[in-house]
C-alpha atoms as a PDB file:
ATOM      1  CA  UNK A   1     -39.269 143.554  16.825  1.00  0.00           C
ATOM      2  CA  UNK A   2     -39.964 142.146  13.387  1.00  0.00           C
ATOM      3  CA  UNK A   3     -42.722 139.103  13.295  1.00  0.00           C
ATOM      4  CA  UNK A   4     -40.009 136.457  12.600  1.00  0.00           C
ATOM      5  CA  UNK A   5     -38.092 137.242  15.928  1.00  0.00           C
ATOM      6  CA  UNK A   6     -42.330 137.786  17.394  1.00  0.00           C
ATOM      7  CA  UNK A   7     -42.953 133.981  16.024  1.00  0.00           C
ATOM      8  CA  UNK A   8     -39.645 132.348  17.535  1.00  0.00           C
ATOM      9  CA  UNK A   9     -40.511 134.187  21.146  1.00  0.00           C
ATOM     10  CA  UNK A  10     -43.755 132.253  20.966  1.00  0.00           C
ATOM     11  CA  UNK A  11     -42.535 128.899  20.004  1.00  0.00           C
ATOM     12  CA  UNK A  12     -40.201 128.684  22.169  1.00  0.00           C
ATOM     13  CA  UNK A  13     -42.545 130.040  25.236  1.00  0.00           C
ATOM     14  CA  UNK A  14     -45.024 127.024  23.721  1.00  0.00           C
ATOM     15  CA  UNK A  15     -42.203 124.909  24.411  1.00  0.00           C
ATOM     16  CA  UNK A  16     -41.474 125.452  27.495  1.00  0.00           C
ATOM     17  CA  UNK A  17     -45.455 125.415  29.203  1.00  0.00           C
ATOM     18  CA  UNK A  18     -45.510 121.993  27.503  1.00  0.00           C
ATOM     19  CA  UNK A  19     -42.049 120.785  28.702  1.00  0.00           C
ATOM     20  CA  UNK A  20     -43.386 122.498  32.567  1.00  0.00           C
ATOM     21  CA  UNK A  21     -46.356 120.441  32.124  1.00  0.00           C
ATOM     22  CA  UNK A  22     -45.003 117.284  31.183  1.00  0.00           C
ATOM     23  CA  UNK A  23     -42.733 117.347  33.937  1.00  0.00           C
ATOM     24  CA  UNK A  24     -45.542 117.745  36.253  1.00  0.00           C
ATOM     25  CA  UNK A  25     -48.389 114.957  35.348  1.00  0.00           C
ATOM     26  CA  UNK A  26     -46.020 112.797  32.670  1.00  0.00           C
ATOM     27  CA  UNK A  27     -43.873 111.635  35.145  1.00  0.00           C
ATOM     28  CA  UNK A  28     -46.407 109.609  36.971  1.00  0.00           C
ATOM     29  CA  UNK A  29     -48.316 108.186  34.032  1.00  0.00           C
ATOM     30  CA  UNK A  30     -44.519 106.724  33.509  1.00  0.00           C
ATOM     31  CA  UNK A  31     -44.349 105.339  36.715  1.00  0.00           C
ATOM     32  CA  UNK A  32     -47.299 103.748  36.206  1.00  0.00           C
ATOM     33  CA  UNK A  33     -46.506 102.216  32.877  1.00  0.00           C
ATOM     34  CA  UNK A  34     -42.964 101.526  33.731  1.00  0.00           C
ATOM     35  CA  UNK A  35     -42.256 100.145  36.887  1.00  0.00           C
ATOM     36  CA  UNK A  36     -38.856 101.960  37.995  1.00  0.00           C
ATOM     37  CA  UNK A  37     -38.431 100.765  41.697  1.00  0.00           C
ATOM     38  CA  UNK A  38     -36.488  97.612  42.211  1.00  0.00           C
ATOM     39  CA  UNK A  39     -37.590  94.895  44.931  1.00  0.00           C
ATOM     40  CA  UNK A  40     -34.241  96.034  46.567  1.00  0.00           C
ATOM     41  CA  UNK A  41     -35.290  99.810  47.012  1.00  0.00           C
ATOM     42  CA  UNK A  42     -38.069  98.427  49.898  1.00  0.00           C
ATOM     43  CA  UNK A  43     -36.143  98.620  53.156  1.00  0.00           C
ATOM     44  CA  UNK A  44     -36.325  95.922  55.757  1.00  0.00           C
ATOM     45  CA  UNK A  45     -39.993  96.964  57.300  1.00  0.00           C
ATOM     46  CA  UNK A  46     -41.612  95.439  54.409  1.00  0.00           C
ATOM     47  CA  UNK A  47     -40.972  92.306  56.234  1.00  0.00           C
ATOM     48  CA  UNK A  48     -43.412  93.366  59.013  1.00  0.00           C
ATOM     49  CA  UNK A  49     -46.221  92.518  56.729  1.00  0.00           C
ATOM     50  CA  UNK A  50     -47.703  96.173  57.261  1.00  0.00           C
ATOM     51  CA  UNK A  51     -49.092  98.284  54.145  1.00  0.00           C
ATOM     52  CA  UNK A  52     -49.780 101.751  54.114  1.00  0.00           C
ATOM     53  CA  UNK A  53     -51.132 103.318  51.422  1.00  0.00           C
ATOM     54  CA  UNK A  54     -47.686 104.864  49.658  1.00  0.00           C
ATOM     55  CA  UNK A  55     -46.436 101.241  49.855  1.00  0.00           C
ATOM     56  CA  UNK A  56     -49.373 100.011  47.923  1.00  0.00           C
ATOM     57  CA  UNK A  57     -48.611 102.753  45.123  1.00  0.00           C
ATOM     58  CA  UNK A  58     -44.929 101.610  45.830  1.00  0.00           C
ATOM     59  CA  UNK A  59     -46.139  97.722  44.442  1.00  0.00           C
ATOM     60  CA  UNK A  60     -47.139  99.095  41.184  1.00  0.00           C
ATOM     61  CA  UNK A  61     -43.922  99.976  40.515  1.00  0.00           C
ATOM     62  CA  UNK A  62     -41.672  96.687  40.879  1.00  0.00           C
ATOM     63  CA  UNK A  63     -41.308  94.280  38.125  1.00  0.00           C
ATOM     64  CA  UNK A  64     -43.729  91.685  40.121  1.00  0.00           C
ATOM     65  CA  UNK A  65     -41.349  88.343  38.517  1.00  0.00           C
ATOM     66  CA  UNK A  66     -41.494  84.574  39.582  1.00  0.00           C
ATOM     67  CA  UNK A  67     -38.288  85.833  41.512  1.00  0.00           C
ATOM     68  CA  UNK A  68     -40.359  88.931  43.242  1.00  0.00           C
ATOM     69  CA  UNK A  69     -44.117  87.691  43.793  1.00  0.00           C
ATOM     70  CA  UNK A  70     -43.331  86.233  47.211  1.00  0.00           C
ATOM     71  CA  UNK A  71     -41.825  89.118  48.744  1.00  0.00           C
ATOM     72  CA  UNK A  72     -44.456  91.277  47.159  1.00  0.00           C
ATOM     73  CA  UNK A  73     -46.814  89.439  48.931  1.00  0.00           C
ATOM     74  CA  UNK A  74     -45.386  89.298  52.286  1.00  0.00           C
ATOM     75  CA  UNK A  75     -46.368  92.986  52.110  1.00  0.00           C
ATOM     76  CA  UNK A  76     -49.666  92.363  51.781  1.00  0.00           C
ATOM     77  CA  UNK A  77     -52.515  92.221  54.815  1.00  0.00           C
ATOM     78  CA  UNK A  78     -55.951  91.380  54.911  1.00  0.00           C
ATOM     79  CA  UNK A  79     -58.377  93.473  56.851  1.00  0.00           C
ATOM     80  CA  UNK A  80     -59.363  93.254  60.071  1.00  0.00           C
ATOM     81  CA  UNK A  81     -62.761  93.681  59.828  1.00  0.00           C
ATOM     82  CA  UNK A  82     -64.690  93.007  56.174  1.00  0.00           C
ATOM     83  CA  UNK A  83     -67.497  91.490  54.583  1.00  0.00           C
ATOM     84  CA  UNK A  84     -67.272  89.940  51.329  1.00  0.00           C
ATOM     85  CA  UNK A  85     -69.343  87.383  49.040  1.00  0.00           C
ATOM     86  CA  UNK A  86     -67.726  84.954  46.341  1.00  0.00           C
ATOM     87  CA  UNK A  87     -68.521  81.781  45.272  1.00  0.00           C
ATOM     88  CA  UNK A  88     -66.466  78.222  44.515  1.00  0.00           C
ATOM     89  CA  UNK A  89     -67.401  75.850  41.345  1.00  0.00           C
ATOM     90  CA  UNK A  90     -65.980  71.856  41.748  1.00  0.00           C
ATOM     91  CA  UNK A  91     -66.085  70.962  37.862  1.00  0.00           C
ATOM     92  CA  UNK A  92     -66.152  67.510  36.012  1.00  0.00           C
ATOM     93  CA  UNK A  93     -66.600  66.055  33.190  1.00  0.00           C
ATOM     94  CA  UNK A  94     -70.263  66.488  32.718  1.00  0.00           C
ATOM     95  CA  UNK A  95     -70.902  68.584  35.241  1.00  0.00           C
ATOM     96  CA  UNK A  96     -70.298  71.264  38.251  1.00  0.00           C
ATOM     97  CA  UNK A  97     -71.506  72.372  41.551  1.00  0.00           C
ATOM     98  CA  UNK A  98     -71.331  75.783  43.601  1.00  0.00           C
ATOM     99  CA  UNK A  99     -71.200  77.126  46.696  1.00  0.00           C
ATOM    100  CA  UNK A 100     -72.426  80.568  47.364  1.00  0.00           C
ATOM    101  CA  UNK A 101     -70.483  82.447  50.155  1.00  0.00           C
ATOM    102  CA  UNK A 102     -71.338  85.018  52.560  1.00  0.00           C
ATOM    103  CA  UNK A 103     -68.104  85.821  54.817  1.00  0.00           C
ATOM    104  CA  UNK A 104     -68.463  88.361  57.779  1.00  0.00           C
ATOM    105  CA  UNK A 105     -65.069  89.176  59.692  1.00  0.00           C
ATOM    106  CA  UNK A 106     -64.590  91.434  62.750  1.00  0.00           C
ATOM    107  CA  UNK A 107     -61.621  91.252  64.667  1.00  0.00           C
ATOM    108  CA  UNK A 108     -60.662  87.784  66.009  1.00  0.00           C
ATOM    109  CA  UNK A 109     -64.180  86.685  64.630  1.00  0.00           C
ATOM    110  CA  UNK A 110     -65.224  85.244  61.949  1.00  0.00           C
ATOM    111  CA  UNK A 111     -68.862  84.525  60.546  1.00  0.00           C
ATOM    112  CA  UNK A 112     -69.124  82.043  57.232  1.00  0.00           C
ATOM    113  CA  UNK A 113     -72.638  81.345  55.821  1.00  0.00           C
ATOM    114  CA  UNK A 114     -72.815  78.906  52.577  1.00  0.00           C
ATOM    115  CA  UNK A 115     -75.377  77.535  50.885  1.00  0.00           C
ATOM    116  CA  UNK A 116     -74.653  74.658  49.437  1.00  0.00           C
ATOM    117  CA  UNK A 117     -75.614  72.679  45.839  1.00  0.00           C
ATOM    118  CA  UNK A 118     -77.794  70.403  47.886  1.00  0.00           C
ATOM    119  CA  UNK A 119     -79.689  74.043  49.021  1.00  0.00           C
ATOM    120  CA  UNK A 120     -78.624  73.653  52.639  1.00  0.00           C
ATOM    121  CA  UNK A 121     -77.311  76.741  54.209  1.00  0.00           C
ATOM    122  CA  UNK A 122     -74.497  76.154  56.652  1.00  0.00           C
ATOM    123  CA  UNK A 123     -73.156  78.456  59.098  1.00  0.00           C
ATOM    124  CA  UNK A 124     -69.464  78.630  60.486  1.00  0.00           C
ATOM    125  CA  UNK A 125     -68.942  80.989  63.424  1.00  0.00           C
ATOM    126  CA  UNK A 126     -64.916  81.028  65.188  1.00  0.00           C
ATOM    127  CA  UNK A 127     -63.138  82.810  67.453  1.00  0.00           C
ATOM    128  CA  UNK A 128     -59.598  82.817  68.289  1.00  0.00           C
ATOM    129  CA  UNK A 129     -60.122  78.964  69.609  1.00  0.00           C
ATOM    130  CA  UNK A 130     -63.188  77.444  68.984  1.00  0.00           C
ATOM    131  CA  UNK A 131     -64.664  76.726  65.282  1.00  0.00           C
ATOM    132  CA  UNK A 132     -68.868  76.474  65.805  1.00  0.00           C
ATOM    133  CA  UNK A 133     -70.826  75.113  62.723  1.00  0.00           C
ATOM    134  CA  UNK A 134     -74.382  74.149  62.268  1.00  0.00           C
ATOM    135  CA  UNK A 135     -77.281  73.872  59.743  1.00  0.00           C
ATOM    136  CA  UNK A 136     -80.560  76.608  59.143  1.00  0.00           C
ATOM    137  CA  UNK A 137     -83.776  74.861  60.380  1.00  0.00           C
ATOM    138  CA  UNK A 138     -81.382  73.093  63.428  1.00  0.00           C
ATOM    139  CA  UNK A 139     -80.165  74.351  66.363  1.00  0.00           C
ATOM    140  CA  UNK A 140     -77.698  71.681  67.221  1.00  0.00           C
ATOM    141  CA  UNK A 141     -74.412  73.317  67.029  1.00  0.00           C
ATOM    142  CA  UNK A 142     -70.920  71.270  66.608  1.00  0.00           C
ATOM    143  CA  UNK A 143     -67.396  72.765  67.194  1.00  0.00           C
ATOM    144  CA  UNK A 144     -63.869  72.177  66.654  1.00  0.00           C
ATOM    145  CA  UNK A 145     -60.385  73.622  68.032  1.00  0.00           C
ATOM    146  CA  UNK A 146     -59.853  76.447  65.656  1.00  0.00           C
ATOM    147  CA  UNK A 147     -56.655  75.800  63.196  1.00  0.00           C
ATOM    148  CA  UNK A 148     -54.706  78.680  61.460  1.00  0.00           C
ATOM    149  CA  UNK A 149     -55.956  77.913  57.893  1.00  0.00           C
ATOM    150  CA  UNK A 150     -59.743  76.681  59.963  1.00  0.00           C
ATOM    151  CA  UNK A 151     -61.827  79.549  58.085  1.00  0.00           C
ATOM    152  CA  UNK A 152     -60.614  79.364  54.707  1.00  0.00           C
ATOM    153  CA  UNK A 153     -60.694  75.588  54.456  1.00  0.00           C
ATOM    154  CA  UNK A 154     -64.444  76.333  55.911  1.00  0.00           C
ATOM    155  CA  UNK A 155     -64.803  78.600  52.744  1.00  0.00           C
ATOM    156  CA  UNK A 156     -63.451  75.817  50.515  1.00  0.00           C
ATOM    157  CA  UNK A 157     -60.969  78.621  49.069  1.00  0.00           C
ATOM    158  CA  UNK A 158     -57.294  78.094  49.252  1.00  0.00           C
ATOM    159  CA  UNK A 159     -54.861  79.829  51.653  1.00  0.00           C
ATOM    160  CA  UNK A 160     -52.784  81.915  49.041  1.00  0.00           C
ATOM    161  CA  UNK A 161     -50.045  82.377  51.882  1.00  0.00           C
ATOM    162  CA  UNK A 162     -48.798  78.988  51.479  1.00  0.00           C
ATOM    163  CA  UNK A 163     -47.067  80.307  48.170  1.00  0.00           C
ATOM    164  CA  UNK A 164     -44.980  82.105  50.735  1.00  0.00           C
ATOM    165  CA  UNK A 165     -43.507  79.107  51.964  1.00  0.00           C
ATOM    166  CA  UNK A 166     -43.085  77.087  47.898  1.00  0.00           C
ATOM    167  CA  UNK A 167     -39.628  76.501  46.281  1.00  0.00           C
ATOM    168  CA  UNK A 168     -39.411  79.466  43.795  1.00  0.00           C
ATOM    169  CA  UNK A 169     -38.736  76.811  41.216  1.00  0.00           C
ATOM    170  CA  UNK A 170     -42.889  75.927  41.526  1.00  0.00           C
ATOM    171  CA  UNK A 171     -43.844  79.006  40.189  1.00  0.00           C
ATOM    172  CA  UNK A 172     -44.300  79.356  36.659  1.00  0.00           C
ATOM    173  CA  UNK A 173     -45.397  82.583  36.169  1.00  0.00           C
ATOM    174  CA  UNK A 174     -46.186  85.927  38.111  1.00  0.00           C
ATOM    175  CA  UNK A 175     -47.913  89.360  36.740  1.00  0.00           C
ATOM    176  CA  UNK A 176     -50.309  92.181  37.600  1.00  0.00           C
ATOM    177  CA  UNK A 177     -53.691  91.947  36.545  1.00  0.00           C
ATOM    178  CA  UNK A 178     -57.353  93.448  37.042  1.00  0.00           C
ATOM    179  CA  UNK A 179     -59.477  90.242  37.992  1.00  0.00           C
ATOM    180  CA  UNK A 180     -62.934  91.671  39.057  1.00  0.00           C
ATOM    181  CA  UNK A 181     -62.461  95.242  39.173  1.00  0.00           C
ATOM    182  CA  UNK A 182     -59.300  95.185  41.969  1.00  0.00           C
ATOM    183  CA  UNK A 183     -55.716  95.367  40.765  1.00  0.00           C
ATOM    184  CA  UNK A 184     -54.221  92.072  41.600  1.00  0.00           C
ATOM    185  CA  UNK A 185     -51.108  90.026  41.684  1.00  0.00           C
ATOM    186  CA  UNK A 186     -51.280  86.781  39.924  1.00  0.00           C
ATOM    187  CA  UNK A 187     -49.076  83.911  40.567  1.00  0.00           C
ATOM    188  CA  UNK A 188     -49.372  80.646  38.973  1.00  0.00           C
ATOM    189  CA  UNK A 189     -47.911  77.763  40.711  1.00  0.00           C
ATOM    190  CA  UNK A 190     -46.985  74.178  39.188  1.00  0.00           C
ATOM    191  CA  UNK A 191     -48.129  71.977  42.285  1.00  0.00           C
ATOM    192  CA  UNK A 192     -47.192  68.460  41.151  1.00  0.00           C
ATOM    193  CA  UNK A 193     -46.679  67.233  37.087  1.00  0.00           C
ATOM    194  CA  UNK A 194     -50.675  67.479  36.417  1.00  0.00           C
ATOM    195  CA  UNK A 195     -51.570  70.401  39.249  1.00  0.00           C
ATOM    196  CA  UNK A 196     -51.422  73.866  37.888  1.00  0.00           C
ATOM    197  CA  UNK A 197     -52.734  76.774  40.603  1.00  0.00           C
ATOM    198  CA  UNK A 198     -53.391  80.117  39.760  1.00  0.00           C
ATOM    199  CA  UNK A 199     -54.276  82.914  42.759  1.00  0.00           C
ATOM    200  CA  UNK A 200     -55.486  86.526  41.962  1.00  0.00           C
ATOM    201  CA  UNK A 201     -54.497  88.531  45.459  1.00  0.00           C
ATOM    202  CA  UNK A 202     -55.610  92.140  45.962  1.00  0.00           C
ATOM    203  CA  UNK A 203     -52.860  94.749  46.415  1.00  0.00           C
ATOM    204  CA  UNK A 204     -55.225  96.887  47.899  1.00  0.00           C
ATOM    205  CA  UNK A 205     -57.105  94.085  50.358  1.00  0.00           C
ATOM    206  CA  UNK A 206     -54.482  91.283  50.307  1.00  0.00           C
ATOM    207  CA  UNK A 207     -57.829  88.886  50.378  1.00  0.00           C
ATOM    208  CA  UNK A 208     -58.085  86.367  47.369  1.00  0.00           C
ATOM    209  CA  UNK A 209     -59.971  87.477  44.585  1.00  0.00           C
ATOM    210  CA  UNK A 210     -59.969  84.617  42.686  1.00  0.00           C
ATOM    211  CA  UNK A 211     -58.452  81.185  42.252  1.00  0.00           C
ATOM    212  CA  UNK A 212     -58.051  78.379  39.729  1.00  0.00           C
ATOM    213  CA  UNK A 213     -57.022  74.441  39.660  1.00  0.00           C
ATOM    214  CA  UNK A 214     -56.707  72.764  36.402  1.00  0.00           C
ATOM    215  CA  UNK A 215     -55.682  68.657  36.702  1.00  0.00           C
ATOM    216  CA  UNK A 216     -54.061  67.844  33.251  1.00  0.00           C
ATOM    217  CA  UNK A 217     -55.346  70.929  31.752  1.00  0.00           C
ATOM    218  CA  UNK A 218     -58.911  70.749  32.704  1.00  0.00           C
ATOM    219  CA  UNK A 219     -60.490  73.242  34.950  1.00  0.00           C
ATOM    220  CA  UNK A 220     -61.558  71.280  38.323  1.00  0.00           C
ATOM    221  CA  UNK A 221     -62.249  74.490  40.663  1.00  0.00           C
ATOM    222  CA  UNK A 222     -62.468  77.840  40.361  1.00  0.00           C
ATOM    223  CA  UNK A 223     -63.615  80.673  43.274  1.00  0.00           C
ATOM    224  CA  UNK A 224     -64.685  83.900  41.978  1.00  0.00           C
ATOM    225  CA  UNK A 225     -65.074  86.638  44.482  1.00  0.00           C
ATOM    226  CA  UNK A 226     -67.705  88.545  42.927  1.00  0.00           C
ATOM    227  CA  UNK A 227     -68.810  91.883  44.772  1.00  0.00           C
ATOM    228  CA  UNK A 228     -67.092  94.384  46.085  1.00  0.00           C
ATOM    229  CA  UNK A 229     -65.331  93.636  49.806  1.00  0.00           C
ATOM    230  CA  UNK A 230     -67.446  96.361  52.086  1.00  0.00           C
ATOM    231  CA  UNK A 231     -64.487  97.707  55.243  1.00  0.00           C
ATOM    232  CA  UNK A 232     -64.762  97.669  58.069  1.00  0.00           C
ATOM    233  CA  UNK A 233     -67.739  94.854  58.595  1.00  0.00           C
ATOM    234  CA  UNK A 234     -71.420  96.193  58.723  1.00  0.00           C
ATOM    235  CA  UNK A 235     -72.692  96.760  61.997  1.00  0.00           C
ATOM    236  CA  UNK A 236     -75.584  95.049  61.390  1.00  0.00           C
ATOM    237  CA  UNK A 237     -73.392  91.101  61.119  1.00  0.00           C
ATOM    238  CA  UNK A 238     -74.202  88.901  64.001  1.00  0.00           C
ATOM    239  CA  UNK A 239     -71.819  86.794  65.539  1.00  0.00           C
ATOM    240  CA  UNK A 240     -74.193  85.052  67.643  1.00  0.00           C
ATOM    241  CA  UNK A 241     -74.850  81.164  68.048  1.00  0.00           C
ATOM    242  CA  UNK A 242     -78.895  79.757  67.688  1.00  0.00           C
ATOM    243  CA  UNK A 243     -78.775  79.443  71.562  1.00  0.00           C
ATOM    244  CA  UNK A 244     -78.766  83.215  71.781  1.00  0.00           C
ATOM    245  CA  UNK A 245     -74.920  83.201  72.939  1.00  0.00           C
ATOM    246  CA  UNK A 246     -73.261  86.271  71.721  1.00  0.00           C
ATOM    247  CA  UNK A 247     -70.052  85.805  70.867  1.00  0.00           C
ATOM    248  CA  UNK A 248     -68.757  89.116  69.714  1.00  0.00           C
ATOM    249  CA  UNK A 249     -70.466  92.414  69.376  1.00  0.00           C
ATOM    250  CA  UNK A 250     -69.829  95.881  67.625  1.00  0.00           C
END
């Protein structure tokens, strides 16, 4: 065998390693880039508003649109049992204030501790009924009949599920972004003629991971989720009111 006929037997061997290992790792690099699944290829259980981990690989690869988002995040779920911290600016002209969040969730339970501009630490503790509040320094503890949207309203953070429910026309725009280290989709949502919204919802968590208002183009609120959400809870959260009544334990 002459070295011409030697050279062409190793080019073409070259050829087809690479072509073997393109086939193996550039086909999900691709995906990745590309999304190739259609919103139509998810069969009806995505309606159960369960997410396993192949569906969450399955989200990066549908063209999130304003025609898409909502279904997309139907899929999603929060946690059952978490702790997270963010916190929530109220802007003006002139000025702001924040809230610093602590949020503990277990279960049916739910533990919110704030402190607030005035440097007053409030804590909200609920269970499937009964929303219990009260101040550090006082033991006198109000309640309330727990309402579906009763802890996040307590967090002063919106409830992104309500874009569920919006006329598709509302939303302006809809994408996939990285908004503080978690891949997210953003939706941004034209309440009235001078409200525009904008949510940044985990695919991985489903919990908010950050939210904006803007009234005629200035920025009036803005929640910033800013470590990283810690599953399942820490044993160590107490879910226990100043009398010493324990209302859920690990």
């Amino acid at each position: 065998m002459d070295a011409k006929n030697r050279l062409l037997i190793a080019v073409a061997i070259t050829c087809l390693i690479v072509t073997a290992l393109f086939a193996s790792f550039g086909r999900n690099l691709f995906f990745i880039q590309f999304p190739s699944v259609s919103l139509a290829e998810i069969d009806d259980s995505s309606s159960s508003h369960t997410t396993s981990p192949e569906q969450e690989q399955e989200l990066w690869r549908i063209d999130v649109t304003t025609d898409t988002v909502q279904s997309i995040l139907a899929t999603l779920n929060r946690p059952e049992s978490y702790y997270r911290e963010l916190s929530v600016e109220t802007l003006w002209d002139g000025g702001s204030s924040t809230i610093y969040v602590q949020h503990w969730v277990d279960q049916d339970y739910s533990h919110i501790r704030q402190v607030l501009p005035s440097g007053v630490v409030r804590h909200d503790l609920s269970d499937l009924t009964t929303n219990y509040f009260w101040y550090e320094g006082n033991e006198q503890t109000f309640s309330i009949p727990i309402e579906e949207q009763t802890t996040d309203l307590s967090q002063h953070i919106p409830t992104y599920e309500t874009v569920l429910s919006l006329d598709p026309s509302m939303i302006l725009s809809a994408n996939y972004e990285m908004k503080n280290g978690y891949a997210c989709v953003s939706i941004t949502v034209q309440r009235t003629p001078s409200c525009v919204e904008q949510y940044w919802v985990s695919t991985e968590h489903g919990l908010l991971m950050g939210a904006e208002q803007k009234l005629d183009g200035q920025l009036v609120y803005r929640m910033t989720g800013y470590t990283s959400i810690t599953t399942p809870c820490p044993s160590s959260a107490s879910f226990t009111l100043p009398d010493g009544e324990i209302l859920h334990q690990f």
